[in-house]
Protein backbone atom coordinates (compact mmCIF):
# COMPACT_ATOMS: atom_id res chain seq x y z
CA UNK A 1 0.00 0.00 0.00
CA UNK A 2 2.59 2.59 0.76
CA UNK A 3 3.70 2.27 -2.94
CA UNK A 4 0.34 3.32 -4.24
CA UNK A 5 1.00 7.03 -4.18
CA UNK A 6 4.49 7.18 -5.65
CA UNK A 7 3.32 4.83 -8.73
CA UNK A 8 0.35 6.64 -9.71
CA UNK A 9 2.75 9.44 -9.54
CA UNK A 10 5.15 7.58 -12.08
CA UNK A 11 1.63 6.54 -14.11
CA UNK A 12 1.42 9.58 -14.91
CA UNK A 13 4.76 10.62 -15.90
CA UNK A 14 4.82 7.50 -18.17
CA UNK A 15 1.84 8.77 -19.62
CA UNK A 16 3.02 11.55 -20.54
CA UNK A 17 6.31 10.56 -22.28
CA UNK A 18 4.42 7.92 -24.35
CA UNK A 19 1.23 10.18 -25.62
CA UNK A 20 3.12 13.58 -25.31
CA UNK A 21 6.93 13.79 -25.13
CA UNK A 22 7.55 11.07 -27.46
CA UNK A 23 4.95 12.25 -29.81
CA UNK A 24 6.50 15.30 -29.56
CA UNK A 25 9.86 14.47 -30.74
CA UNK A 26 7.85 12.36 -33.62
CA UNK A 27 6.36 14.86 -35.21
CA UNK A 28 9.20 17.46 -34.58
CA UNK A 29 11.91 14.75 -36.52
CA UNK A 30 9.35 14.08 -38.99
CA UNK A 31 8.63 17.57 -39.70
CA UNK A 32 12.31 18.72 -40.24
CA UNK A 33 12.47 15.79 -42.92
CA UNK A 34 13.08 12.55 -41.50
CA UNK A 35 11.35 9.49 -42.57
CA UNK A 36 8.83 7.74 -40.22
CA UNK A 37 10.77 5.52 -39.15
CA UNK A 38 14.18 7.12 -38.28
CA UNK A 39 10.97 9.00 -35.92
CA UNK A 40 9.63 6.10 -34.57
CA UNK A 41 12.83 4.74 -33.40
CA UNK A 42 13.67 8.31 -31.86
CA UNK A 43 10.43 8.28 -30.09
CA UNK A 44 10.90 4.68 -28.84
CA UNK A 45 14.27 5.67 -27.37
CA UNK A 46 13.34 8.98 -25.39
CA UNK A 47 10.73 6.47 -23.91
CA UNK A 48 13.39 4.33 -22.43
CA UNK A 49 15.09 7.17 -21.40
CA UNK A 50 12.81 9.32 -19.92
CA UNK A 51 10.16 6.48 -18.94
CA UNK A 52 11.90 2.92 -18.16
CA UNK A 53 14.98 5.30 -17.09
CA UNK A 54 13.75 7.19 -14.64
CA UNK A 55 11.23 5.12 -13.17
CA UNK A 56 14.34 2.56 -12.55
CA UNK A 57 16.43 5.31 -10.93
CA UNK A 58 13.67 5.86 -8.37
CA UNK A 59 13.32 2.42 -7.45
CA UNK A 60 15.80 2.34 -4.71
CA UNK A 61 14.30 5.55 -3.01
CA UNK A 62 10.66 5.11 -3.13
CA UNK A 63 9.56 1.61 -3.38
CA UNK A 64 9.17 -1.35 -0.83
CA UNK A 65 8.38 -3.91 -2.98
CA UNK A 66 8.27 -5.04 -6.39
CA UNK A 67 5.17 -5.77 -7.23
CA UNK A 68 3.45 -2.89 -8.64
CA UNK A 69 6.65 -2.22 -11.12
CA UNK A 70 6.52 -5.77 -12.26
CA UNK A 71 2.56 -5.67 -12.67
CA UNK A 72 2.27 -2.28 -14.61
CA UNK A 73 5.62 -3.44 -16.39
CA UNK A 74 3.27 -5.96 -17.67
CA UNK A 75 0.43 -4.17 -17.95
CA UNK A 76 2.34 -1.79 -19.95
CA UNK A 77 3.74 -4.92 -22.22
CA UNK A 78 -0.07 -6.11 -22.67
CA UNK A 79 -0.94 -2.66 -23.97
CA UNK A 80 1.87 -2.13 -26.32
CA UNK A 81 1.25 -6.09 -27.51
CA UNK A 82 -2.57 -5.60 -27.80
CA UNK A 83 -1.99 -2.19 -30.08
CA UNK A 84 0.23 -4.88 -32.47
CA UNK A 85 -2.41 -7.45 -32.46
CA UNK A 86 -5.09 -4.74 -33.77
CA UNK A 87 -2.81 -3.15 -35.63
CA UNK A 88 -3.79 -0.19 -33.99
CA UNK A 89 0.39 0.98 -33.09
CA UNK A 90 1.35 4.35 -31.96
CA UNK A 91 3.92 4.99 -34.74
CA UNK A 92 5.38 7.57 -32.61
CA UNK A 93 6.89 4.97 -30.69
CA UNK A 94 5.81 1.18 -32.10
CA UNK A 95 6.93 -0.28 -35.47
CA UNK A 96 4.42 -2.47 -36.45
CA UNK A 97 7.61 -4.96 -38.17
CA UNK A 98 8.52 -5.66 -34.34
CA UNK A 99 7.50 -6.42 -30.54
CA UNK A 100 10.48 -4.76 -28.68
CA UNK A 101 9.05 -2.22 -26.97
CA UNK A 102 6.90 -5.19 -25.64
CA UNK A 103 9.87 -6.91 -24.77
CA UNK A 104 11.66 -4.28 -23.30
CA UNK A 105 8.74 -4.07 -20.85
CA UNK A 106 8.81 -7.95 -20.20
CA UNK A 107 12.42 -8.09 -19.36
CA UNK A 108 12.52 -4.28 -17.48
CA UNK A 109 9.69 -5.79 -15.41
CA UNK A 110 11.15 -9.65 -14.61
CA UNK A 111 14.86 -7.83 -14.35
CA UNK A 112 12.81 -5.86 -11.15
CA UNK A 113 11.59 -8.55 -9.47
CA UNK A 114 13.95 -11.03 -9.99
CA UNK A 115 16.62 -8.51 -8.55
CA UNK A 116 14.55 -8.11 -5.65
CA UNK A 117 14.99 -11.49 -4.54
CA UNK A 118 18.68 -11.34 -3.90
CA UNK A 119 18.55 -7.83 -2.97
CA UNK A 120 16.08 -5.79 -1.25
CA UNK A 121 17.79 -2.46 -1.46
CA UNK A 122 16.77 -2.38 -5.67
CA UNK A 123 20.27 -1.15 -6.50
CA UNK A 124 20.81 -4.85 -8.51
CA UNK A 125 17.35 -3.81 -10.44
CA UNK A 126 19.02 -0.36 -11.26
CA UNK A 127 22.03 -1.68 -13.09
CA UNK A 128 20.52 -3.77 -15.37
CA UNK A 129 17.47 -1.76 -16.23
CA UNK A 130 19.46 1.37 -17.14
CA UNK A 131 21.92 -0.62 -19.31
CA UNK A 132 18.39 -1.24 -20.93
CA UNK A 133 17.08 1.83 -21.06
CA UNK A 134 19.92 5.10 -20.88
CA UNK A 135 22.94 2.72 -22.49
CA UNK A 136 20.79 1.47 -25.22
CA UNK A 137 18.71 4.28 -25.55
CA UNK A 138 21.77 6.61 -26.21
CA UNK A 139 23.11 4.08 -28.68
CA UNK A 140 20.04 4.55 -30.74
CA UNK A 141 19.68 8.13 -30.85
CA UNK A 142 23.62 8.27 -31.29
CA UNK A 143 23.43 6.09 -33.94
CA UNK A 144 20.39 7.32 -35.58
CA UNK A 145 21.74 11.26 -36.10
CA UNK A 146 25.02 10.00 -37.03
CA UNK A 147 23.96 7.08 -39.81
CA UNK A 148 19.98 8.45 -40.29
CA UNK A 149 18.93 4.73 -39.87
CA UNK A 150 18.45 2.38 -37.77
CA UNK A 151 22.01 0.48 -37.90
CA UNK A 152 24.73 -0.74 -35.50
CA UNK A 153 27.70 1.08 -35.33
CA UNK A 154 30.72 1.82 -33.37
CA UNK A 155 29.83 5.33 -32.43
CA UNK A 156 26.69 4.13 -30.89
CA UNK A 157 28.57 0.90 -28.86
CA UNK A 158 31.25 3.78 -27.71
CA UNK A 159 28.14 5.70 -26.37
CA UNK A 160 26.66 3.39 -24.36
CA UNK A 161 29.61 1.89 -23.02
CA UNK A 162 30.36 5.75 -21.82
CA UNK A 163 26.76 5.00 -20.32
CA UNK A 164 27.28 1.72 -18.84
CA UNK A 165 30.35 2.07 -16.90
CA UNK A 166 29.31 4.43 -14.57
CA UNK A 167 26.17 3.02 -13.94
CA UNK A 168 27.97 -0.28 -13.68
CA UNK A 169 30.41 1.17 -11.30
CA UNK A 170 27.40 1.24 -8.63
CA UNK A 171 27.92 -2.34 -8.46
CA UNK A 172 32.00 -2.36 -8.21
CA UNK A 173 34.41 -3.70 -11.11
CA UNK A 174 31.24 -6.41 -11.31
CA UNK A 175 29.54 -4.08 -12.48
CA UNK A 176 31.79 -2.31 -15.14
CA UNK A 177 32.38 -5.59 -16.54
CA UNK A 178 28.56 -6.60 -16.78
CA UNK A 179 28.74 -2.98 -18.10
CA UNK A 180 30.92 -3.59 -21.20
CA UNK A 181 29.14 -7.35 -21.69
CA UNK A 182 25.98 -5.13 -22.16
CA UNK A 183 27.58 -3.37 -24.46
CA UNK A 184 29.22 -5.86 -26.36
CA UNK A 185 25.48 -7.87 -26.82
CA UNK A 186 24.03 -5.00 -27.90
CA UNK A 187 26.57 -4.77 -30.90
CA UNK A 188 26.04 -8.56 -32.27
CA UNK A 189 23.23 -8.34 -35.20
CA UNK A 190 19.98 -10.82 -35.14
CA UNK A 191 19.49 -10.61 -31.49
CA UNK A 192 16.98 -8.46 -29.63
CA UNK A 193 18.91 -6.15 -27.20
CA UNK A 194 15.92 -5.48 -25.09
CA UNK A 195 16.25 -9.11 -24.16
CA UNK A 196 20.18 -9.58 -24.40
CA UNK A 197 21.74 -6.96 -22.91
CA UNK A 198 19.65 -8.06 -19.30
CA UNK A 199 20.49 -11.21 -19.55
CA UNK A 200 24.02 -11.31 -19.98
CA UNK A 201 24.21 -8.39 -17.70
CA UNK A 202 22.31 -10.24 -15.20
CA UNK A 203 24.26 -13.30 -15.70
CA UNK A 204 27.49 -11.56 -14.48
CA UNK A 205 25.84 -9.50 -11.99
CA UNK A 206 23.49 -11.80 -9.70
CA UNK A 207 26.76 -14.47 -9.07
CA UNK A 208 28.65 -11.78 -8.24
CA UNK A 209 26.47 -10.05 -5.62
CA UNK A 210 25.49 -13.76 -4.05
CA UNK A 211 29.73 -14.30 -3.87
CA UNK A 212 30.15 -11.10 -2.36
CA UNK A 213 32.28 -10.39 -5.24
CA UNK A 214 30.62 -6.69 -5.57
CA UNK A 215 28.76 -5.29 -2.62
CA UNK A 216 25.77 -2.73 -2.82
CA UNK A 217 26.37 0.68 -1.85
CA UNK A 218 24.24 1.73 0.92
C-alpha cells in the first residue's frame, strides 16, 4: 500500500512521455524531414530514457516492494502487444515490423523482481534496467543522427559503453564488466537487445552479488 501514491505518480509521468513527449519528438523529426521511421525509433528511445529510465532510478528511493513495477511493467507490455495485435500501433513509438518495446517491458519488469529477490535495497534492479534503457537508448539516438537509420555502429557501442560504466560502477568492477558485456550484446546483429543486454548483464551480476564479489552501496 505505501507504494500506491508514488506509482500513480510515475503513471502519470509514463503517460506523458508515451502520448506527449515522445509524440513530440515524432512529429518534430518528422517535420524537419526525417522518414517515419528514423521518428519512430527516436520516439521509442526517449521512452526508455525518460520512462523505463527514470522510473528505474527511483526504485531504490521510493519503493518497498516489487510488485506494482513488475505488474504495470506488464500491464504496460499487454498494452503495447494488444496495439500490435489490432494493428492499432502508436507509430510515434511502435513499429508495427517488431515487438520490442513489448519486450523491453517484459524483461525491465522480470529484471525488477527477480533482482529483488537477492537484494532488497533495488540497487541490482538499477544496473541492469538502465543498461536497458539510458545505455541502449543513447546508442540509438547516437546512432540514428550520425547514420539516419536504424544500424549498428561503433559510435553508438562507444556511447553506451560511456553510459554503462558508470552506472555499472554502482555495483563495483562487477559491475563495469557486466557494463561492457551489455555493451558488447548490444553490438552482435539478429538478437533483440531489449532481451540480451539483461540477460548477460544479469548473468554476471546476480553471481557476483550472491559471492560477495561486488557489494551494494548503501
Amino acid at each position: 500500500m505505501a507504494d500506491i501514491p508514488v506509482t500513480i505518480v510515475l503513471l502519470a509521468w509514463m503517460g506523458f512521455v508515451l502520448f506527449f513527449g515522445s509524440r513530440w519528438l515524432f512529429d518534430f523529426a518528422v517535420g524537419r524531414g526525417w522518414d517515419e521511421k528514423r521518428g519512430t525509433y527516436l520516439g521509442r528511445k526517449i521512452v526508455h530514457i525518460l520512462g523505463a529510465g527514470v522510473v528505474a532510478v527511483i526504485l531504490p528511493f521510493e519503493f518497498r516492494e516489487p510488485y506494482l513495477p513488475l505488474f504495470f511493467a506488464l500491464a504496460l507490455a499487454a498494452f503495447t502487444y494488444t496495439l500490435h495485435r489490432t494493428n492499432h500501433v502508436l507509430r510515434w513509438f511502435q513499429d508495427p515490423e517488431n515487438l520490442s518495446e513489448t519486450y523491453f517491458a517484459l524483461t525491465w519488469g522480470a529484471a525488477v523482481f527477480v533482482t529483488w529477490i537477492f537484494d532488497r535495497t533495488f540497487l541490482l534492479a538499477v544496473v541492469p534496467t538502465l543498461f536497458m534503457a539510458w545505455g541502449d537508448g543513447v546508442t540509438g539516438v547516437v546512432r540514428n543522427l550520425v547514420h539516419k537509420k536504424r544500424t549498428k555502429a561503433w559510435e553508438g557501442s562507444l556511447a553506451m559503453l560511456l553510459v554503462c560504466i558508470p552506472v555499472g560502477a554502482l555495483m563495483g568492477l562487477a559491475g563495469i564488466l557486466a557494463g561492457v558485456a551489455a555493451t558488447a550484446v548490444e553490438r552482435v546483429d539478429g538478437l533483440d537487445d531489449n532481451i540480451s543486454v539483461p540477460l548477460v548483464s544479469l548473468g554476471v551480476l546476480i553471481p557476483a552479488f550472491v559471492l560477495k564479489v561486488t557489494v551494494p552501496i548503501p
